[in-house]
C-alpha atoms as a PDB file:
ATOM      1  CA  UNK A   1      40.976 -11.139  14.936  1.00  0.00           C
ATOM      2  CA  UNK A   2      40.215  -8.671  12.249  1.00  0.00           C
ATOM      3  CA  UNK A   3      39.488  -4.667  13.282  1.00  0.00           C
ATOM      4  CA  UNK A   4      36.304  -3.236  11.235  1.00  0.00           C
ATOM      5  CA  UNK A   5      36.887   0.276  10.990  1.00  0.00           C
ATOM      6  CA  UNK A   6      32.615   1.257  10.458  1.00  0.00           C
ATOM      7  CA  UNK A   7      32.784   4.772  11.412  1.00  0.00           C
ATOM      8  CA  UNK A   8      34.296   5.876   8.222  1.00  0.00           C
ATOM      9  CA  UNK A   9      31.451   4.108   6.048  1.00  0.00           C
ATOM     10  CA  UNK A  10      28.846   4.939   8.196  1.00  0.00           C
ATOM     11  CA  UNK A  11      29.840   9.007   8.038  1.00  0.00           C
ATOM     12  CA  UNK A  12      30.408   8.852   4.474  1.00  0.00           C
ATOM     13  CA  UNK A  13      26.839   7.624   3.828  1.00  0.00           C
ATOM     14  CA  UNK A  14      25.434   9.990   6.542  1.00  0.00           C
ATOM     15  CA  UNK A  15      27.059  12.925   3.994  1.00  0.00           C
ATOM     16  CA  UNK A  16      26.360  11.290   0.758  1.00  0.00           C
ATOM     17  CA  UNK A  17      22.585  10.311   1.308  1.00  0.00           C
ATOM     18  CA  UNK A  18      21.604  12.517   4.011  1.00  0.00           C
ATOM     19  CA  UNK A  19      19.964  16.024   4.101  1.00  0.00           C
ATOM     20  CA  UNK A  20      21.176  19.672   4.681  1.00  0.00           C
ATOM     21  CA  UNK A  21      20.393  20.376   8.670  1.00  0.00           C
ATOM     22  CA  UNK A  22      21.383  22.561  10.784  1.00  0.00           C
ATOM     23  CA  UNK A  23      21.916  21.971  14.507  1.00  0.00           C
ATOM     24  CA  UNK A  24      21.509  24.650  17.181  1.00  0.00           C
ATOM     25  CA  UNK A  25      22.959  24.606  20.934  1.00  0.00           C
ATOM     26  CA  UNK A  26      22.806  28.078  22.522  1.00  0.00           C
ATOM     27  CA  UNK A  27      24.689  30.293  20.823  1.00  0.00           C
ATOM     28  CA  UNK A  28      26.567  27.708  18.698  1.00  0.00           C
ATOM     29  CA  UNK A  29      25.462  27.026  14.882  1.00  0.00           C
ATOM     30  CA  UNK A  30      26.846  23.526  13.072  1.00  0.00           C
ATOM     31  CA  UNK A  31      25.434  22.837   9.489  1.00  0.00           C
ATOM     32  CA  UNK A  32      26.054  19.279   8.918  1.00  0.00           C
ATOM     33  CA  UNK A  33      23.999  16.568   6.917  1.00  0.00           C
ATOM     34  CA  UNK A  34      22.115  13.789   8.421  1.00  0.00           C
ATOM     35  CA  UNK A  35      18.806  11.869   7.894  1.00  0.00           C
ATOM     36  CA  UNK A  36      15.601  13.131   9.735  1.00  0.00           C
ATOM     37  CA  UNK A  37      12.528  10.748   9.205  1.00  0.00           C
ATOM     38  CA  UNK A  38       9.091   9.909  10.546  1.00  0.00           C
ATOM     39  CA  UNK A  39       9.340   7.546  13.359  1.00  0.00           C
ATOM     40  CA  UNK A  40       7.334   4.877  12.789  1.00  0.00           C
ATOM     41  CA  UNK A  41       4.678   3.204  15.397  1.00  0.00           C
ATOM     42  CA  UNK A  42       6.377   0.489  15.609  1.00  0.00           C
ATOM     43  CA  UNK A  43       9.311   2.217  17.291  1.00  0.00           C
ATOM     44  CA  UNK A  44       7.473   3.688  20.200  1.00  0.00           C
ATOM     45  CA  UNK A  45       9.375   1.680  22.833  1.00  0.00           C
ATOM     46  CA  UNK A  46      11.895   4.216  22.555  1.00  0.00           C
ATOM     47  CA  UNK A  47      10.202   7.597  23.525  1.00  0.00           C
ATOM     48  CA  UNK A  48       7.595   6.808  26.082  1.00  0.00           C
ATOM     49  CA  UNK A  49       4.805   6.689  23.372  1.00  0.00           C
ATOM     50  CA  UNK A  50       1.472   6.111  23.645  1.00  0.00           C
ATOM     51  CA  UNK A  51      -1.173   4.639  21.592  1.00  0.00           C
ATOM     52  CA  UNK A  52      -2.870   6.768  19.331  1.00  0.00           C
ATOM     53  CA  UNK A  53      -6.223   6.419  19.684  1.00  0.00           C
ATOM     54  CA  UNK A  54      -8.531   7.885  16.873  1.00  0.00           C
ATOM     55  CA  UNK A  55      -9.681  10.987  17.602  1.00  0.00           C
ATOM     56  CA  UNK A  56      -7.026  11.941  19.584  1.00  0.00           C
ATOM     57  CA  UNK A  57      -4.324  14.854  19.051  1.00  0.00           C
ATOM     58  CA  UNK A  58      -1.676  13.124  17.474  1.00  0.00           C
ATOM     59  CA  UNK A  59       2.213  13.993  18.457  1.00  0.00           C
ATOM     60  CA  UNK A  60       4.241  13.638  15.550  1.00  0.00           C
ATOM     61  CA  UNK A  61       8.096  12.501  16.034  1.00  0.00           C
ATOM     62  CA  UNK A  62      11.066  12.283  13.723  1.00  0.00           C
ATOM     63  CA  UNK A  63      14.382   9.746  13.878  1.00  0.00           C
ATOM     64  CA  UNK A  64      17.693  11.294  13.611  1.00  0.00           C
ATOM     65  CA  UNK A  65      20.861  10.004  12.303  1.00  0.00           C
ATOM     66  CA  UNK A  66      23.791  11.987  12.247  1.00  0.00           C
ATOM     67  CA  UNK A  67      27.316  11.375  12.308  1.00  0.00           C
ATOM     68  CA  UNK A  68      28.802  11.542  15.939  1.00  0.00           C
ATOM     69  CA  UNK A  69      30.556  14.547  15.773  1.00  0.00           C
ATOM     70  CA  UNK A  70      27.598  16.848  15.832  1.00  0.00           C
ATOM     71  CA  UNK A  71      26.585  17.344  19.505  1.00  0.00           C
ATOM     72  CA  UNK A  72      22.848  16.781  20.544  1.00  0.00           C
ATOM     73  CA  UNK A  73      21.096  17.771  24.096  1.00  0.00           C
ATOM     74  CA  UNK A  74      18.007  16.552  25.024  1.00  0.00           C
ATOM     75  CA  UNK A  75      15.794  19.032  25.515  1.00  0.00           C
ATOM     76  CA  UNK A  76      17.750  21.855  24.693  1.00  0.00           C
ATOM     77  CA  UNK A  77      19.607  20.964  21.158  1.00  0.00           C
ATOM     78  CA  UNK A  78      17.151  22.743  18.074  1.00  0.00           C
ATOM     79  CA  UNK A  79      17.248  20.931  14.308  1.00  0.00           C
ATOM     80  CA  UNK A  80      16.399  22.872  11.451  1.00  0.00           C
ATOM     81  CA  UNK A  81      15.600  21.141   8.208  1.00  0.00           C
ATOM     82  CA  UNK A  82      14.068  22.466   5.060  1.00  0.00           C
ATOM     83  CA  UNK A  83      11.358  25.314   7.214  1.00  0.00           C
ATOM     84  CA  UNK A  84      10.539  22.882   9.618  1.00  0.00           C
ATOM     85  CA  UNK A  85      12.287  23.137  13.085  1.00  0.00           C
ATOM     86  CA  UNK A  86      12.538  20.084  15.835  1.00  0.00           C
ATOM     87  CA  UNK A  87      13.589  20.119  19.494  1.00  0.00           C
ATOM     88  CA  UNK A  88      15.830  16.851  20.710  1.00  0.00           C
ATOM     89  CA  UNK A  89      13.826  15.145  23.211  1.00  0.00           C
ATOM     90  CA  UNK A  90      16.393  11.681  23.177  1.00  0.00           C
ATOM     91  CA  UNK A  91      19.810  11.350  22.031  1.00  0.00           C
ATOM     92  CA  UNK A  92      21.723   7.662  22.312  1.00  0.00           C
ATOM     93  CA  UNK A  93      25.105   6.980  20.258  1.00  0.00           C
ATOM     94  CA  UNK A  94      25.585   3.455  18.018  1.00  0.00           C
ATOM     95  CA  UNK A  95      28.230   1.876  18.703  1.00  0.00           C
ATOM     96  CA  UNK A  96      29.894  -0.975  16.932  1.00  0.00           C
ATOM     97  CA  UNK A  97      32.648  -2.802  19.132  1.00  0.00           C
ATOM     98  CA  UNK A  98      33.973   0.458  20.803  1.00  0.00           C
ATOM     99  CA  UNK A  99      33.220   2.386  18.424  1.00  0.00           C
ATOM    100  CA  UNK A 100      30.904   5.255  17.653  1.00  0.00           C
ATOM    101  CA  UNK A 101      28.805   4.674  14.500  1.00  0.00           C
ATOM    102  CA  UNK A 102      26.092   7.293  14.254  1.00  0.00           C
ATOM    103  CA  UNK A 103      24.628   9.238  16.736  1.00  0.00           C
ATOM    104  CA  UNK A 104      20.517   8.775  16.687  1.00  0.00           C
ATOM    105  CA  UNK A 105      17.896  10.935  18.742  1.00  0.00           C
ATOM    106  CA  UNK A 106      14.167  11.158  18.647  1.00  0.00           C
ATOM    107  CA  UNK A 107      12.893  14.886  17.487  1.00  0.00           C
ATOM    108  CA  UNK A 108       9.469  17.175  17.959  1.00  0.00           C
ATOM    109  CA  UNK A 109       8.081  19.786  15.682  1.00  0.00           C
ATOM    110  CA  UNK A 110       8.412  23.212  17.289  1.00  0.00           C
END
């Protein structure tokens, strides 16, 4: 049986395609690089959405992907890209195997 070793890749594309961020938990600082995008409708299942229904206040939400070393806490764990800043409201790891690939979590605008 052959061992794929992802991690490595997965990190090295994290810090070659993602963006400058910087992650806050209490007191503790980390500027790392990761991807923070729109989350799409389709994706919904994951965060307890709801429909939007026009005319309605609509609650924006961003995807995270970050490599696995940078620690995120739901509800606590602040992520500041470019001037915008986003509280963790789910984190999950990716794992391939027993392995952790990337660490994903959904974010708010605060």
């Amino acid at each position: 049986m052959i061992k794929l070793n992802v991690m490595p890749s997965v990190i090295k594309s994290i810090q070659t395609y993602g963006e400058d961020v910087t992650v806050i938990n209490d007191d503790d600082t980390v500027l790392a690089r990761a991807f923070v995008e729109p989350l799409r409708y389709r994706n919904k299942i994951y965060i307890a959405g709801e429909y939007r229904t026009l005319g309605m206040k609509y609650s924006e939400k961003y995807l995270y992907i970050g490599i696995p070393d940078i620690t995120l806490v739901e509800n606590k764990t602040i992520v500041k890209r470019k001037n915008n800043e986003y509280l963790v409201k789910r984190v999950e790891r990716y794992y391939v195997g027993e392995q952790i690939a990337y660490t994903w979590g959904i974010l708010i605008p605060v």
